[in-house]
Protein backbone atom coordinates (compact mmCIF):
# COMPACT_ATOMS: atom_id res chain seq x y z
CA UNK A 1 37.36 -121.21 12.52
CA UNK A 2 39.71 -123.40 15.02
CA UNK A 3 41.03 -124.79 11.72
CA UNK A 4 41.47 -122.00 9.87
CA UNK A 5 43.41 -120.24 12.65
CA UNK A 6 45.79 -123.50 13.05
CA UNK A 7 46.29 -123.32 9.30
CA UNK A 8 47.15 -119.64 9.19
CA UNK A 9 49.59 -120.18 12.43
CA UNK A 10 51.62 -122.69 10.57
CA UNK A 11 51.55 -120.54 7.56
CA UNK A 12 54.15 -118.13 9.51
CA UNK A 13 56.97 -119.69 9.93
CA UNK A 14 57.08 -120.44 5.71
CA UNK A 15 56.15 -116.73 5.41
CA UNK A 16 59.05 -115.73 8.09
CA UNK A 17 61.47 -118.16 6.31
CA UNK A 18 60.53 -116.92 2.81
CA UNK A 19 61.21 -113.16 3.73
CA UNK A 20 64.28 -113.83 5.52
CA UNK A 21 65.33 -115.34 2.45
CA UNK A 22 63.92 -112.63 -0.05
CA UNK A 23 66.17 -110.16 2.65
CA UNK A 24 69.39 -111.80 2.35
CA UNK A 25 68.88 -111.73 -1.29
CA UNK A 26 68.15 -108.18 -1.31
CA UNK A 27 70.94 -107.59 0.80
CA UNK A 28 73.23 -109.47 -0.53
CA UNK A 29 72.33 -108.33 -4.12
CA UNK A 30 72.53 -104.06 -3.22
CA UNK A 31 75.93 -105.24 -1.35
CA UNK A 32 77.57 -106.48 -4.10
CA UNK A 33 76.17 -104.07 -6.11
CA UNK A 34 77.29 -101.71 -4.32
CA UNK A 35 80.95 -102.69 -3.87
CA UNK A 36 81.21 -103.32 -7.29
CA UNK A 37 80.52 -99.89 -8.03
CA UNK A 38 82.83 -98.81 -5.20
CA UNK A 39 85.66 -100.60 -6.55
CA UNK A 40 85.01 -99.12 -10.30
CA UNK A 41 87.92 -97.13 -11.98
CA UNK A 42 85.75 -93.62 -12.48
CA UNK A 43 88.53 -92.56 -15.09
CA UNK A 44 87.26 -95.76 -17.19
CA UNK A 45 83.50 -94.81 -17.20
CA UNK A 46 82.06 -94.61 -20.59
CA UNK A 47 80.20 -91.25 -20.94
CA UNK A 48 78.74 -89.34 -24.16
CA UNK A 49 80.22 -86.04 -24.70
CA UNK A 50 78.88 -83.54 -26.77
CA UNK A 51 79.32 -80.00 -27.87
CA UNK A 52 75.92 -79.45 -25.91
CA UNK A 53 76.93 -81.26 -22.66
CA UNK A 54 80.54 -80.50 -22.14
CA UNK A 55 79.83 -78.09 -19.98
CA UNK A 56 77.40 -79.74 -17.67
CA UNK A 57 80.15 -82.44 -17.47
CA UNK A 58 82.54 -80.23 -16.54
CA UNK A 59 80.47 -78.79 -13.78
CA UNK A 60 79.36 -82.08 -12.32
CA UNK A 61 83.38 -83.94 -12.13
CA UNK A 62 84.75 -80.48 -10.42
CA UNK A 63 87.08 -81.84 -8.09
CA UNK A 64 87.30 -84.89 -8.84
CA UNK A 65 90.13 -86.15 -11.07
CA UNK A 66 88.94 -89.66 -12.11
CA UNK A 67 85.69 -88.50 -13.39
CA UNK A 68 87.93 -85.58 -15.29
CA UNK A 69 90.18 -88.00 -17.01
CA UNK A 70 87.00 -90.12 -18.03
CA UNK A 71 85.44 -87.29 -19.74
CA UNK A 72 88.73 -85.75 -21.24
CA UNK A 73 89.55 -89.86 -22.54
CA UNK A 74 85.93 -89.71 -24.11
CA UNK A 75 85.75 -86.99 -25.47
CA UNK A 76 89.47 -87.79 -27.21
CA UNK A 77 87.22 -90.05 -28.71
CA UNK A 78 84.17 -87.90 -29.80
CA UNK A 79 86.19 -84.59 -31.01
CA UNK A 80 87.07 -86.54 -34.46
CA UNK A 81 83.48 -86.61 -35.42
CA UNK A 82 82.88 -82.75 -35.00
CA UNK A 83 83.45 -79.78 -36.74
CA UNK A 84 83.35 -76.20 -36.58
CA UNK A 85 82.66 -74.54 -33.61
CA UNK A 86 81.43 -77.64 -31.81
CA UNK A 87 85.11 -79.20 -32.18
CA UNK A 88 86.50 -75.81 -30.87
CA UNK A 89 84.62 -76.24 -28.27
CA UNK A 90 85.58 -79.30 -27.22
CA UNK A 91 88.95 -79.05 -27.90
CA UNK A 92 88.91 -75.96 -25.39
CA UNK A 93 87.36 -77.90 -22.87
CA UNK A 94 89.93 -80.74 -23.51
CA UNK A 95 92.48 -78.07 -22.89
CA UNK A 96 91.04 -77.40 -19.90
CA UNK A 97 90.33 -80.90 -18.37
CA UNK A 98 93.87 -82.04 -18.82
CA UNK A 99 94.91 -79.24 -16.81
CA UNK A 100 92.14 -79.37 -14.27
CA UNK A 101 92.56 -83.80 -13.83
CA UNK A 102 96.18 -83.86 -13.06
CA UNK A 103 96.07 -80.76 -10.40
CA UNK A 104 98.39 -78.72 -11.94
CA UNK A 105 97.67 -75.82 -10.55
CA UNK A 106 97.57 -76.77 -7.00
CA UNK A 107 100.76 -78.92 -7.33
CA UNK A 108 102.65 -75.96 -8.33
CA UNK A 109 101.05 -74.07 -5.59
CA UNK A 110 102.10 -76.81 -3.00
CA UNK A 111 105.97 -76.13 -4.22
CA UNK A 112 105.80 -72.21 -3.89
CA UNK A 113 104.61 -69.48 -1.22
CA UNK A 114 103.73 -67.37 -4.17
CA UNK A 115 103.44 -67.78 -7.66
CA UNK A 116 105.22 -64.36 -8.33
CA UNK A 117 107.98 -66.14 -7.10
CA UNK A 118 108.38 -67.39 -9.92
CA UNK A 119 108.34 -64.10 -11.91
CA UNK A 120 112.28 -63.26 -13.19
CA UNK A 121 113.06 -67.57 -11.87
CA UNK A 122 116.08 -68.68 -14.37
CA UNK A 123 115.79 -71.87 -15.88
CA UNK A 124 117.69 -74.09 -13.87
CA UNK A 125 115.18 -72.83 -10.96
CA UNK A 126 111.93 -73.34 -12.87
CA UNK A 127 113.69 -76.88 -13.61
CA UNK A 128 114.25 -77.49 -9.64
CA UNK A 129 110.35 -76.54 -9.06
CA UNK A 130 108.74 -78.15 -12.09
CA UNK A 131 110.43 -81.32 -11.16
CA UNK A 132 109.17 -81.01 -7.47
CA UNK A 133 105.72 -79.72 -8.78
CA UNK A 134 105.43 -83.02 -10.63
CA UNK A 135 105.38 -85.33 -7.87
CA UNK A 136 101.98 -83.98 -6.71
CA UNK A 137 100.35 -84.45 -10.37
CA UNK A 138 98.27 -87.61 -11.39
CA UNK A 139 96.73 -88.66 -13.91
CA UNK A 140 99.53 -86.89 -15.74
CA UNK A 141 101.05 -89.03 -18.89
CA UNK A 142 97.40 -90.21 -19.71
CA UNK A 143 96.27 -86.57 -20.11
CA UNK A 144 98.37 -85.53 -22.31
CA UNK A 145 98.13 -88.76 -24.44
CA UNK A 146 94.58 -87.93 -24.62
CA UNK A 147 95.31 -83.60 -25.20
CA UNK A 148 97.36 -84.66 -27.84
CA UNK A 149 94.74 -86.60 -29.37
CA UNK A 150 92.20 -83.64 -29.14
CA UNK A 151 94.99 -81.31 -30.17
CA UNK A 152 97.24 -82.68 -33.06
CA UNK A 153 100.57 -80.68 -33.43
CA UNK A 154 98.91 -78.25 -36.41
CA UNK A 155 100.00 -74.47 -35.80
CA UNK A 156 96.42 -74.11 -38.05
CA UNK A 157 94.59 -75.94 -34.99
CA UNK A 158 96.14 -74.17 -32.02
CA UNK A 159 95.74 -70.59 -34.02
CA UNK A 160 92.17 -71.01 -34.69
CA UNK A 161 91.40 -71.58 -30.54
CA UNK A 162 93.64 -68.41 -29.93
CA UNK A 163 91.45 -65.87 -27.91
CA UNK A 164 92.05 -63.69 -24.37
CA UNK A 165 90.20 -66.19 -22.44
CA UNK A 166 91.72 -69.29 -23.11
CA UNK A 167 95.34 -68.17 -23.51
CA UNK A 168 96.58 -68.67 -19.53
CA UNK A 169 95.01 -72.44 -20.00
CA UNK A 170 96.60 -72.73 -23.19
CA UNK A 171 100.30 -71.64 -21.74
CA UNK A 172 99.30 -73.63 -18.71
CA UNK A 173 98.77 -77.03 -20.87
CA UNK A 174 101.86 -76.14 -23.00
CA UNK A 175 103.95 -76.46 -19.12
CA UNK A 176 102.04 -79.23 -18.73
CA UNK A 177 102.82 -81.08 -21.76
CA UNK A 178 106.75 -80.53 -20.73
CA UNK A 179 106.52 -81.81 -17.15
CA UNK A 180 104.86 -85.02 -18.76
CA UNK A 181 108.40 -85.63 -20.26
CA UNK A 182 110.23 -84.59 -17.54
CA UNK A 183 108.22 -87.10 -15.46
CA UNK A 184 109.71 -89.98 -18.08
CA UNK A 185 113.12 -89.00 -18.09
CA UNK A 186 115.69 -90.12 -15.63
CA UNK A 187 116.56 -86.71 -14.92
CA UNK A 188 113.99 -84.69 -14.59
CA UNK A 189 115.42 -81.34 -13.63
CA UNK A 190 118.26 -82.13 -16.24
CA UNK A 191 114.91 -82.48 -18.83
CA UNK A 192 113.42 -79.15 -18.12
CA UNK A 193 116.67 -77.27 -17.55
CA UNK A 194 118.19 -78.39 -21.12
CA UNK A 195 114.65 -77.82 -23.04
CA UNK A 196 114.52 -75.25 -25.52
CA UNK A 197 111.48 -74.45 -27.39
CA UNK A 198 113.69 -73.49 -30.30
CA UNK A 199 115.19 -76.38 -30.50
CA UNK A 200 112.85 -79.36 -30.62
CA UNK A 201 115.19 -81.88 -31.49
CA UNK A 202 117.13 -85.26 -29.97
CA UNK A 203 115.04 -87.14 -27.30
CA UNK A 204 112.62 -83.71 -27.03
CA UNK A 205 112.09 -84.63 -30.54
CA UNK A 206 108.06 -85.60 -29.71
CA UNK A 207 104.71 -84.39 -30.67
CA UNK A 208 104.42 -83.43 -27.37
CA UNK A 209 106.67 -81.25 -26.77
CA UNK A 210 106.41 -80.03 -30.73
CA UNK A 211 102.43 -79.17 -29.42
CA UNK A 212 103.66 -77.75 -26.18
CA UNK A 213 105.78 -75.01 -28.40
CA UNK A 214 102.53 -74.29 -30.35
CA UNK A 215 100.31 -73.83 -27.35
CA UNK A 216 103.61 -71.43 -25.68
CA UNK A 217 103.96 -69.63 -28.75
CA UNK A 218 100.35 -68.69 -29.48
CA UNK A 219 99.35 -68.14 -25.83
CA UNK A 220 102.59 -65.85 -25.56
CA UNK A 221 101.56 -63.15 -28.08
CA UNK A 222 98.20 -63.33 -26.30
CA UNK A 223 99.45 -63.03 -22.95
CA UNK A 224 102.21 -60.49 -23.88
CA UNK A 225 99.74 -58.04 -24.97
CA UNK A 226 97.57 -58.47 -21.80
CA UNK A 227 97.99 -56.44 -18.97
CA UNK A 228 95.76 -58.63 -16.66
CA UNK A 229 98.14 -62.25 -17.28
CA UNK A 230 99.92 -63.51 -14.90
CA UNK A 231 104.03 -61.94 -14.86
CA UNK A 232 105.25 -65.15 -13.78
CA UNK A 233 103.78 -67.22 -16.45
CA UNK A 234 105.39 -64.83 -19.20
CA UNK A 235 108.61 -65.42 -17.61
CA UNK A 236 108.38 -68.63 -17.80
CA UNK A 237 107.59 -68.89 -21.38
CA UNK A 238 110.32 -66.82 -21.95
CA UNK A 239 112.84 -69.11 -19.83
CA UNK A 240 111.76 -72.01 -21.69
CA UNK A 241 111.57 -70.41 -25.48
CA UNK A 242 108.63 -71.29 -25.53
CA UNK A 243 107.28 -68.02 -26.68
C-alpha cells in the first residue's frame, strides 16, 4: 500500500507537467486562432448566395459593411448562373447591398440638416454636397465594380426590375454610381457639376455612368408618378438629367 501510494505521489508531478503542457497548447492554439480570425478581411469571406438565402444574408450583415461587400462580391459571382426570377432577385438585392455597404444614406445625411434641403438644390450645389457626402462612403469603387457586374448596362435588364418598391433604391444606386466617379476624378465637384445624363460622352464616357442613366431614367418615371417618393430625390434626377 506504502508503495503504491509513493508510486502514485511521483505520478503527479508528470501528470501536473503534462496538463500544463496540454494548457498552453490549448491556449496557445484558440489564441492564434482567434487572432487570426480577428485580423480576417470580412469583405473577403467566401459565402454561398442563393436566390433562397439572400435574404437571410441580408438580415444577418445589417450594419456591418465588410460582411455587405462580401456578400454583394459573391453574389457578383453567383447571379450569372441564375435566371428568371431568382436572378431578379438577386440583382435587387445587389442593388440594395451596394447602397447599404458604402453608407450612402447616412453619409449624405451627415452633410445635410434635412434631406428636403435638397429639394429645388441647383447643380453646382448638389455638386458641393455630393462631393462632401463622398468622403464619409467606403467600400465605394468596389461596389459599384461589383453592381455593375450584377447589373450590365442593358435598358432590357434595368426595365424588367422596374416596380414601386425598388425604384428610390434604384435612383439611389444610379447617385451612387456617379459619386464613384466623382471620387476618381481630380475634381470632384467639377465631375458632378459638368455631368449630364444626356450627354454620356468624353471621360463620363463609362459603363458606369451609362448604367447610372438607366437606373435614373427608369426609377424617374416610377418615382414621378408616386406621390409617396421623396421631392428631393426627383430634383435631383432632374438636376443631373438623369431622368
Amino acid at each position: 500500500m506504502l508503495k503504491k501510494h509513493i508510486q502514485g505521489t511521483a505520478a503527479f508531478p508528470l501528470l501536473a507537467v503534462f496538463l500544463i503542457g496540454m494548457l498552453t497548447s490549448c491556449t496557445g492554439f484558440f489564441s492564434h486562432s482567434w487572432a487570426e480570425w480577428a485580423a480576417r478581411d470580412r469583405s473577403k469571406m467566401e459565402i454561398k448566395v442563393t436566390a433562397d438565402n439572400i435574404d437571410d444574408l441580408m438580415d444577418k450583415a445589417e450594419n456591418d459593411r465588410d460582411l455587405q461587400l462580401a456578400i454583394l462580391r459573391n453574389l457578383a459571382g453567383a447571379v450569372n448562373g441564375t435566371s428568371g426570377r431568382d436572378k431578379q432577385k438577386l440583382q435587387n438585392a445587389g442593388i440594395e447591398l451596394s447602397i447599404s455597404c458604402t453608407g450612402m444614406v447616412s453619409a449624405m445625411l451627415r452633410s445635410i440638416d434635412n434631406p428636403s434641403d435638397l429639394d429645388g438644390m441647383g447643380q453646382s450645389g448638389l455638386a458641393n454636397y455630393f462631393s462632401g457626402s463622398i468622403r464619409y462612403m467606403t467600400n465605394l469603387q468596389a461596389s459599384t465594380d461589383y453592381l455593375l457586374q450584377i447589373l450590365p448596362p442593358d435598358m432590357g435588364s434595368v426595365l424588367a426590375l422596374a416596380s414601386d418598391g425598388n425604384a428610390v433604391d434604384m435612383a439611389l444606386a444610379s447617385l451612387l454610381l456617379i459619386c464613384a466617379g466623382a471620387e476618381k476624378d481630380p475634381d470632384p465637384v467639377g465631375y458632378i457639376e459638368n455631368f449630364d445624363g444626356n450627354d454620356i460622352s468624353g471621360k463620363y464616357d463609362t459603363n458606369k455612368n451609362r448604367l447610372a442613366k438607366e437606373l435614373g431614367d427608369t426609377s424617374a418615371d416610377i418615382i414621378d408618378n408616386n406621390d409617396s417618393a421623396p421631392e428631393f430625390l426627383k430634383s435631383i434626377l432632374q438636376n443631373l438629367k438623369l431622368n
